[in-house]
C-alpha atoms as a PDB file:
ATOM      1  CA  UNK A   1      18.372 -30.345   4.264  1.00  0.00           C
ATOM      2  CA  UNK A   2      18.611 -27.362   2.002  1.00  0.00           C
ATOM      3  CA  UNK A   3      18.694 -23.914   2.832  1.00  0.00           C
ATOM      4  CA  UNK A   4      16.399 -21.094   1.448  1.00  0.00           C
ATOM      5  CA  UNK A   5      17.504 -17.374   1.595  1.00  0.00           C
ATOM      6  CA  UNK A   6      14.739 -14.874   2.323  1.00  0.00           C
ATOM      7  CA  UNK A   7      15.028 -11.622   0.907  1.00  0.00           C
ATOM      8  CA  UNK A   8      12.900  -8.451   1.902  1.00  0.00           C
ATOM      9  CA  UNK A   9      12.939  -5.712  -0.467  1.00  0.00           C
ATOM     10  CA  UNK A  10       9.838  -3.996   0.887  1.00  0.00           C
ATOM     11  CA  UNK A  11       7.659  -2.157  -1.529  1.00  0.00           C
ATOM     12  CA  UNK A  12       9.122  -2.791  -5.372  1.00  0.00           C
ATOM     13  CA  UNK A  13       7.302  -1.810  -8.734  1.00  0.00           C
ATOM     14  CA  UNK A  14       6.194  -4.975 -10.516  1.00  0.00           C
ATOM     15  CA  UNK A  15       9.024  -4.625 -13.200  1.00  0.00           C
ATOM     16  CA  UNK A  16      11.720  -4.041 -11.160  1.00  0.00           C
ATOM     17  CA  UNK A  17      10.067  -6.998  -8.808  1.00  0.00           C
ATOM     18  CA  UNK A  18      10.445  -9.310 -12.079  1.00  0.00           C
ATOM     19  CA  UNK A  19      13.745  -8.635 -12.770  1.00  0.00           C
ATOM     20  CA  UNK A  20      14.989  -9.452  -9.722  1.00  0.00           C
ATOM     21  CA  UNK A  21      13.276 -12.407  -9.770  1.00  0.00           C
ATOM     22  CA  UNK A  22      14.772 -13.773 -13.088  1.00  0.00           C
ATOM     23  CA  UNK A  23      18.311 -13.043 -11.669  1.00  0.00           C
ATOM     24  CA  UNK A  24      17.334 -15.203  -8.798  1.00  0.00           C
ATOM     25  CA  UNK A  25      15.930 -17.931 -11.162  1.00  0.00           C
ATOM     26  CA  UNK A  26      19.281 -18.144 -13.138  1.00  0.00           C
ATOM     27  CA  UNK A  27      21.024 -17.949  -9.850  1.00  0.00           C
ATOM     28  CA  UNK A  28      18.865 -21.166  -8.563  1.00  0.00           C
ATOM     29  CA  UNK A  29      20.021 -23.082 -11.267  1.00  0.00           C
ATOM     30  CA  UNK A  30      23.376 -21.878 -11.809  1.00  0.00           C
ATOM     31  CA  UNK A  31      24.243 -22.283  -7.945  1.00  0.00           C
ATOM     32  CA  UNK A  32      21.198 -23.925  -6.510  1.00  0.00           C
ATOM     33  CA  UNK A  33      20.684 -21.630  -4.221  1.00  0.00           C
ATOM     34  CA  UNK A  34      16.981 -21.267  -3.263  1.00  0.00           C
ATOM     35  CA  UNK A  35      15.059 -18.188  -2.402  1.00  0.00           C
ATOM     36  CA  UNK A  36      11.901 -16.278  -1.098  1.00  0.00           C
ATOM     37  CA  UNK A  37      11.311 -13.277  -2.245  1.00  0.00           C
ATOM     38  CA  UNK A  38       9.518 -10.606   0.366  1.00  0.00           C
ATOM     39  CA  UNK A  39       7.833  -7.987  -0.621  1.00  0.00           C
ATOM     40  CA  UNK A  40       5.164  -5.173  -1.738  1.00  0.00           C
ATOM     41  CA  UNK A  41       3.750  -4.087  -5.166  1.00  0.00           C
ATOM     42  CA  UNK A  42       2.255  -0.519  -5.082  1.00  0.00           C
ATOM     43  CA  UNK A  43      -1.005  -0.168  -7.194  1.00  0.00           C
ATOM     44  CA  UNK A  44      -0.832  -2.876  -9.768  1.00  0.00           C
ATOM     45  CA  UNK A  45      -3.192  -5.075 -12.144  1.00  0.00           C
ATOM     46  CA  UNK A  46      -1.255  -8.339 -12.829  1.00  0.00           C
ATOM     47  CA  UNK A  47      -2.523 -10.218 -15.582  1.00  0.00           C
ATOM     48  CA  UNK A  48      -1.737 -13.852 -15.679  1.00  0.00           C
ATOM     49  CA  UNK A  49      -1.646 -16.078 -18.551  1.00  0.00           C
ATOM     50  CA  UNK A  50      -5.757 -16.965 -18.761  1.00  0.00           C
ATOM     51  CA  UNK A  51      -6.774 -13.277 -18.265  1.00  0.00           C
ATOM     52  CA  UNK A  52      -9.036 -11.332 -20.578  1.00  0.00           C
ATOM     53  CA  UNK A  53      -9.074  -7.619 -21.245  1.00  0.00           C
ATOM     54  CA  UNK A  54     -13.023  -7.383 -20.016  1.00  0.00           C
ATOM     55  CA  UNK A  55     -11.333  -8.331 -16.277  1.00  0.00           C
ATOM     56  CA  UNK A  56     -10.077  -4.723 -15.734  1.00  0.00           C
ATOM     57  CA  UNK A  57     -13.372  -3.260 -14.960  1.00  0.00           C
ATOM     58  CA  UNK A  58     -12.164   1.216 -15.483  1.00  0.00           C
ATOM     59  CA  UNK A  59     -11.053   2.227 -18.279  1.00  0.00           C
ATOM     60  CA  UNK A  60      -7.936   3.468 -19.270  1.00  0.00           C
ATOM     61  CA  UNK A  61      -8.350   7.546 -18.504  1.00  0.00           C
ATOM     62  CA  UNK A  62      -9.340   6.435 -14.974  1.00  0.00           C
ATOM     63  CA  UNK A  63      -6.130   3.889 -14.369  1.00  0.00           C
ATOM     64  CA  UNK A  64      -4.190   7.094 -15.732  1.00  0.00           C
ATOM     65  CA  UNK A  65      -5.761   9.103 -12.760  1.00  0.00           C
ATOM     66  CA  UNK A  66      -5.521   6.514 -10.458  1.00  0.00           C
ATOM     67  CA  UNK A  67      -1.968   5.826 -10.942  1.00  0.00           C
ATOM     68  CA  UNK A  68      -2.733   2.009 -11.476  1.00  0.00           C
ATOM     69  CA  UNK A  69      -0.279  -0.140 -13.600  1.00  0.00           C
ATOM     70  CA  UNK A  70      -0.372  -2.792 -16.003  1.00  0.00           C
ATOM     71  CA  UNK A  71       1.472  -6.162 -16.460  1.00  0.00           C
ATOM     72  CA  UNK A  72       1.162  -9.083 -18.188  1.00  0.00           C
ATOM     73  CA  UNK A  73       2.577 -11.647 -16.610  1.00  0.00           C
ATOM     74  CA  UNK A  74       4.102 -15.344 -17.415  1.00  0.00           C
ATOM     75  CA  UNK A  75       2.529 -16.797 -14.350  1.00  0.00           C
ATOM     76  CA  UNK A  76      -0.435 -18.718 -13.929  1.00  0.00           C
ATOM     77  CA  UNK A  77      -3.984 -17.911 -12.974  1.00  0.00           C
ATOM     78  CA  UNK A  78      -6.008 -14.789 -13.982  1.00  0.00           C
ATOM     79  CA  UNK A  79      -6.378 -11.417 -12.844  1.00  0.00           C
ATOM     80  CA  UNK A  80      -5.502 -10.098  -9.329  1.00  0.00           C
ATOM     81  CA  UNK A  81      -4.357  -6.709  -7.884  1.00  0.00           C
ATOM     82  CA  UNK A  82      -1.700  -5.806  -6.251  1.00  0.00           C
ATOM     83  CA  UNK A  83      -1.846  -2.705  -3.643  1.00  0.00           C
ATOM     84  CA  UNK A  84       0.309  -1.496  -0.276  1.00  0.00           C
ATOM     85  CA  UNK A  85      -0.578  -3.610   2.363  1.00  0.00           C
ATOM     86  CA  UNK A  86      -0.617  -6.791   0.688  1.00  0.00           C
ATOM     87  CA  UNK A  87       2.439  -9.789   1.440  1.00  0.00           C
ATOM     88  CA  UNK A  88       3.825 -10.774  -1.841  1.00  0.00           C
ATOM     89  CA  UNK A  89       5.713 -14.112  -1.698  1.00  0.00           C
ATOM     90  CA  UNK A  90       7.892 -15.225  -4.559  1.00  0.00           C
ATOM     91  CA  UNK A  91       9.336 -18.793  -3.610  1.00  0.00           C
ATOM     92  CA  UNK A  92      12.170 -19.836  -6.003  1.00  0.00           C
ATOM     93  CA  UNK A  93      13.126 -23.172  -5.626  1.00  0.00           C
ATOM     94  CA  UNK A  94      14.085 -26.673  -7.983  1.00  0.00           C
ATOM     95  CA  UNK A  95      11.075 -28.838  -7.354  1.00  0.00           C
ATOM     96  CA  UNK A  96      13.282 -31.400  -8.658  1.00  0.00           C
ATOM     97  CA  UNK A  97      16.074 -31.256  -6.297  1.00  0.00           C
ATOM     98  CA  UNK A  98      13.556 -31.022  -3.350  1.00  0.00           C
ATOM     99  CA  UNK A  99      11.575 -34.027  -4.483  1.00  0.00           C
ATOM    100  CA  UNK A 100       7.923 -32.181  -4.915  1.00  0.00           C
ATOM    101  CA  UNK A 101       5.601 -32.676  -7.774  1.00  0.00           C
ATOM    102  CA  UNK A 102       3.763 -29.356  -9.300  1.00  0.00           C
ATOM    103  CA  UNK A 103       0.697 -30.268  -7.860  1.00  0.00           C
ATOM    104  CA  UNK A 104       2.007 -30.992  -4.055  1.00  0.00           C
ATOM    105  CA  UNK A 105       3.960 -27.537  -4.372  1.00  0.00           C
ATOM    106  CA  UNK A 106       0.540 -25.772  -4.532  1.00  0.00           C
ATOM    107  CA  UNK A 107      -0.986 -27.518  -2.299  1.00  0.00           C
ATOM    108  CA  UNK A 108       1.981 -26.896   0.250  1.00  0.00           C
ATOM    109  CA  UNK A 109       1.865 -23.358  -0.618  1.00  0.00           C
ATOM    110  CA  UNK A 110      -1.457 -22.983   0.791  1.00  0.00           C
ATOM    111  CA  UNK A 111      -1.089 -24.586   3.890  1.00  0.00           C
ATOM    112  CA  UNK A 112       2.295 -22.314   4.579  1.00  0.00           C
ATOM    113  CA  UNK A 113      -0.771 -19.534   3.838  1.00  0.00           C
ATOM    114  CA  UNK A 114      -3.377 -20.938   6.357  1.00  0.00           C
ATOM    115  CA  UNK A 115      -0.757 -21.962   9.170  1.00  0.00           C
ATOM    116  CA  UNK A 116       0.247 -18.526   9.287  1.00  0.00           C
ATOM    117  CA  UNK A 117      -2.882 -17.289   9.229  1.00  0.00           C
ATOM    118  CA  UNK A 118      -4.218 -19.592  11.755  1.00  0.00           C
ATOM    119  CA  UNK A 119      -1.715 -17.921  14.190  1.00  0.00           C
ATOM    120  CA  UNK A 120      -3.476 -14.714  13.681  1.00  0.00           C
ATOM    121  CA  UNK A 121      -6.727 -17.065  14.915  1.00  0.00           C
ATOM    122  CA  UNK A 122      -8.377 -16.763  11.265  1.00  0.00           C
ATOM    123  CA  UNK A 123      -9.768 -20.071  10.251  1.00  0.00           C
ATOM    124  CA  UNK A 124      -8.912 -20.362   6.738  1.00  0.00           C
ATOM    125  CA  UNK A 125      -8.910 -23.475   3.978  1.00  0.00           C
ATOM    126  CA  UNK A 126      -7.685 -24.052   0.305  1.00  0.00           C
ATOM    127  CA  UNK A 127      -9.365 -24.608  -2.680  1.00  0.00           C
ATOM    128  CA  UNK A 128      -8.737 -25.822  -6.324  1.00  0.00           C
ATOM    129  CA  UNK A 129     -11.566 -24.381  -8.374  1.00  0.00           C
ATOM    130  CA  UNK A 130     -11.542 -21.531  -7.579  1.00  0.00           C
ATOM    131  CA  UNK A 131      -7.759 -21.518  -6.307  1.00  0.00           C
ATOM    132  CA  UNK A 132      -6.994 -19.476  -3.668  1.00  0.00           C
ATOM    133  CA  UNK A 133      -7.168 -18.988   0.110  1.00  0.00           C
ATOM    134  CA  UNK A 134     -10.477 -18.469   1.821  1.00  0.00           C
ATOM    135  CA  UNK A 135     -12.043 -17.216   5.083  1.00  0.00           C
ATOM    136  CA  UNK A 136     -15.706 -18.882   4.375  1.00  0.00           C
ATOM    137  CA  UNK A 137     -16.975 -17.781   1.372  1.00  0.00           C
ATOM    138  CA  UNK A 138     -14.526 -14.347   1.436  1.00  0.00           C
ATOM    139  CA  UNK A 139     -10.611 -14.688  -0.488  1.00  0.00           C
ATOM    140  CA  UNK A 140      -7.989 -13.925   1.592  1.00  0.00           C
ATOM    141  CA  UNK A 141      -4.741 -14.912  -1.115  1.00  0.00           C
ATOM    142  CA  UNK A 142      -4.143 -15.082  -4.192  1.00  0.00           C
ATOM    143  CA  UNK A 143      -2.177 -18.014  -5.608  1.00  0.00           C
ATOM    144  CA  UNK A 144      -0.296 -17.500  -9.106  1.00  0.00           C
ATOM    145  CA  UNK A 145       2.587 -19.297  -9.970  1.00  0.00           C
ATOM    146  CA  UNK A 146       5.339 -20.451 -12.827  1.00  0.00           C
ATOM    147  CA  UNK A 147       7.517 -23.997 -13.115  1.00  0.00           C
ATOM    148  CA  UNK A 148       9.825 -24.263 -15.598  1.00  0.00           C
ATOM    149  CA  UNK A 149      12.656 -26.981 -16.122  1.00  0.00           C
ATOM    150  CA  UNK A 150      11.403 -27.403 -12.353  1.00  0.00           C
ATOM    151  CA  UNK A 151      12.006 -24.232 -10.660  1.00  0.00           C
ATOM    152  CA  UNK A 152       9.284 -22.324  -9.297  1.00  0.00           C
ATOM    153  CA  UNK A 153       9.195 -18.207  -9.475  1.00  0.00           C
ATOM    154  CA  UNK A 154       5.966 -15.862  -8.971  1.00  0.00           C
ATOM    155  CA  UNK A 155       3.816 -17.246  -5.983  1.00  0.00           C
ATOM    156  CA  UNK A 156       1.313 -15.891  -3.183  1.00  0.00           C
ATOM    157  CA  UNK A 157      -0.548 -12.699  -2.641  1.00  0.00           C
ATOM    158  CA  UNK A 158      -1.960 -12.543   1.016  1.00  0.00           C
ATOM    159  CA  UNK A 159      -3.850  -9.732   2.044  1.00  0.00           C
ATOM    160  CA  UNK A 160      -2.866  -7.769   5.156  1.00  0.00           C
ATOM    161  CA  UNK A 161      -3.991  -4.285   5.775  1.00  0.00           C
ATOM    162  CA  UNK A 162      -4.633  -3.499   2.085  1.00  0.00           C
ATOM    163  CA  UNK A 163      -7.499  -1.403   0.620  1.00  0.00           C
ATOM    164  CA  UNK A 164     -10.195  -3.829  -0.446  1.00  0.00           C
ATOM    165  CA  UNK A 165     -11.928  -1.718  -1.847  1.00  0.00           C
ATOM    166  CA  UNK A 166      -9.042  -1.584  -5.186  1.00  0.00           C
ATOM    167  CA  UNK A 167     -10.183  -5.078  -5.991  1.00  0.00           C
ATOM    168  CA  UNK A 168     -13.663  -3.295  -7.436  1.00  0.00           C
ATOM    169  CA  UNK A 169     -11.379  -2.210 -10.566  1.00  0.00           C
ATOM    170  CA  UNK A 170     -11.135  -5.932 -11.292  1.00  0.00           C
ATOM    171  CA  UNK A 171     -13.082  -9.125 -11.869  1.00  0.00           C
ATOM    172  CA  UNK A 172     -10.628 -10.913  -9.312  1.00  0.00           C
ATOM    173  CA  UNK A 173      -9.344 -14.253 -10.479  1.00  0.00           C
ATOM    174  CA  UNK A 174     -11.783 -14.826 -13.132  1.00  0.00           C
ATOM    175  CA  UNK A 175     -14.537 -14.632  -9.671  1.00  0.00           C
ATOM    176  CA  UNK A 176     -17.815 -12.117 -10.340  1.00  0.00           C
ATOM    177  CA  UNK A 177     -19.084 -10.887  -7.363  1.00  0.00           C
ATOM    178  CA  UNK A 178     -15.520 -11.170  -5.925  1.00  0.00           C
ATOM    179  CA  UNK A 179     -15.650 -11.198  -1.877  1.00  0.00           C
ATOM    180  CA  UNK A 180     -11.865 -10.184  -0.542  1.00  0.00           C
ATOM    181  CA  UNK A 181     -10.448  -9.996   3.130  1.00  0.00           C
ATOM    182  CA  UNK A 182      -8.023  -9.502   4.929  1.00  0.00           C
ATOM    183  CA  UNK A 183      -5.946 -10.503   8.281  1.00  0.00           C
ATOM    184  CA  UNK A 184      -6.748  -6.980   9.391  1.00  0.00           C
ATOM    185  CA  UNK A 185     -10.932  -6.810   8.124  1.00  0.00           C
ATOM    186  CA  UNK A 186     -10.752 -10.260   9.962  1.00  0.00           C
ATOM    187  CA  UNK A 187      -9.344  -9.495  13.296  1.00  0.00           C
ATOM    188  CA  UNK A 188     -10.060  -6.035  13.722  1.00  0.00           C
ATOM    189  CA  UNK A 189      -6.497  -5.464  14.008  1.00  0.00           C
ATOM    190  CA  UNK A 190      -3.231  -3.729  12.166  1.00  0.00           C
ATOM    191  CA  UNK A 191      -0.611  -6.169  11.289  1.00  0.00           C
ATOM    192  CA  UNK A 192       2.413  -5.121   9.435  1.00  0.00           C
ATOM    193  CA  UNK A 193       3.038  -7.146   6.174  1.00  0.00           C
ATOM    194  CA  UNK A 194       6.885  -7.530   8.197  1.00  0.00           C
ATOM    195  CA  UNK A 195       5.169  -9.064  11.156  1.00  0.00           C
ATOM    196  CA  UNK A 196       2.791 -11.533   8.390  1.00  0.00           C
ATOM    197  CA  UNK A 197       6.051 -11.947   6.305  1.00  0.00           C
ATOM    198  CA  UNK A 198       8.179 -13.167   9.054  1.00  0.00           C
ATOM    199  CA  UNK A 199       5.963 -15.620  10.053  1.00  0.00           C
ATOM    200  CA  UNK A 200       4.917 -17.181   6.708  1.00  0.00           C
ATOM    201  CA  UNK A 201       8.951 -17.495   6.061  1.00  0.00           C
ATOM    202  CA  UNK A 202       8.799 -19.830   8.844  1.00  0.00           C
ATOM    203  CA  UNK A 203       5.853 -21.757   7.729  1.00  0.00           C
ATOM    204  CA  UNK A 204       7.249 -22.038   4.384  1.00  0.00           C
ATOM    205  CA  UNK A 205      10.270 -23.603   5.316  1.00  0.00           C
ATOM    206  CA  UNK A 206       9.122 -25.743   7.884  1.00  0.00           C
ATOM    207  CA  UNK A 207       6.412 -27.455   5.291  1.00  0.00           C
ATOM    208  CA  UNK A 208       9.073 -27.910   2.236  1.00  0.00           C
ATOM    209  CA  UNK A 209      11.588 -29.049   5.249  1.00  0.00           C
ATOM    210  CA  UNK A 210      13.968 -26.238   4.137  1.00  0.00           C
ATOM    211  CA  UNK A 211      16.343 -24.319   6.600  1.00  0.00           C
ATOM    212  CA  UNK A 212      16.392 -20.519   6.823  1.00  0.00           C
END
């Protein structure tokens, strides 16, 4: 069974984020070492590789004000935001090595999503069109991810205690009329992203059979 090292860095900007992650990448196939990455993205609009300008929704004197940034990213999937409070999950791992087609890594990486959330008693199921997380017809996570030569990087945005609010300066994921949640709007409760983190680590390795 192989091993996957998780690494919190708590709240990171999204370029500093991305370099880490390509050193981990290189390390993964280098070493084969596998990883998942832990951690926050202050205000951010991440673009993936099907997003369109006309999904940022303010214009660019009010990002200024707001302190919002921009990034394009190589990852799948459209336009999300990124904002304190939210779990980011970057799993880096060799598909190849683990035995897992693209498809059945997705699908994997949203049950680790609803099995943790379950635990928080929040009935929650997948979809494929539109991908994602979701508590009935509200999104819960985000789902955005990269596999090349068969190792995975980018991954899950789960939302915790986050303002939901932000997601107004967006259309979310390609989605008008864009319904988010979160664990806390859900259950009425503060959770830490640490406490939400810890938990999907476990998840994650217990449905790709990895130890931590």
């Amino acid at each position: 069974m192989s091993k996957i090292i998780t690494k919190f860095y708590g709240q990171l900007n999204y370029e500093k984020a991305m370099t880490i992650q390509n050193s981990l990448v290189n390390s993964a196939k280098q070493k084969g070492e596998y990883y998942l990455m832990i951690l926050e993205h202050p205000d951010t609009i991440s673009m993936g590789v099907r997003s369109k300008t006309s999904e940022i929704l303010i214009g660019p004197e009010k990002i200024s004000e707001l302190k919002i940034s921009i990034h394009h990213s190589d990852r799948g999937g459209q336009t999300t935001f990124h904002s304190p409070g939210q779990l980011i999950a970057y799993p880096i791992v060799d598909l190849k090595k683990i035995n897992i087609q693209p498809k059945d890594y997705v699908s994997k990486l949203q049950l680790s999503m609803i099995q943790t959330l379950k635990q928080f008693g929040i009935n929650a199921k997948s979809q494929e069109m539109p991908i994602g997380i979701w508590v009935k017809t509200k999104k819960i996570a985000s789902i955005g991810v990269r596999i090349r030569q068969g190792i995975t990087s980018h991954g899950i945005a789960l939302n915790v205690n986050n303002d939901l609010e932000k997601f107004q300066h967006i259309i979310s994921c390609g989605i008008k009329n864009h319904i988010p949640t979160s664990i806390s709007n859900e259950t009425n409760q503060i959770y830490s992203t640490n406490e939400v983190a810890t938990l999907f680590a476990e998840n994650f390795s217990k449905t790709f059979d990895l130890n931590q």
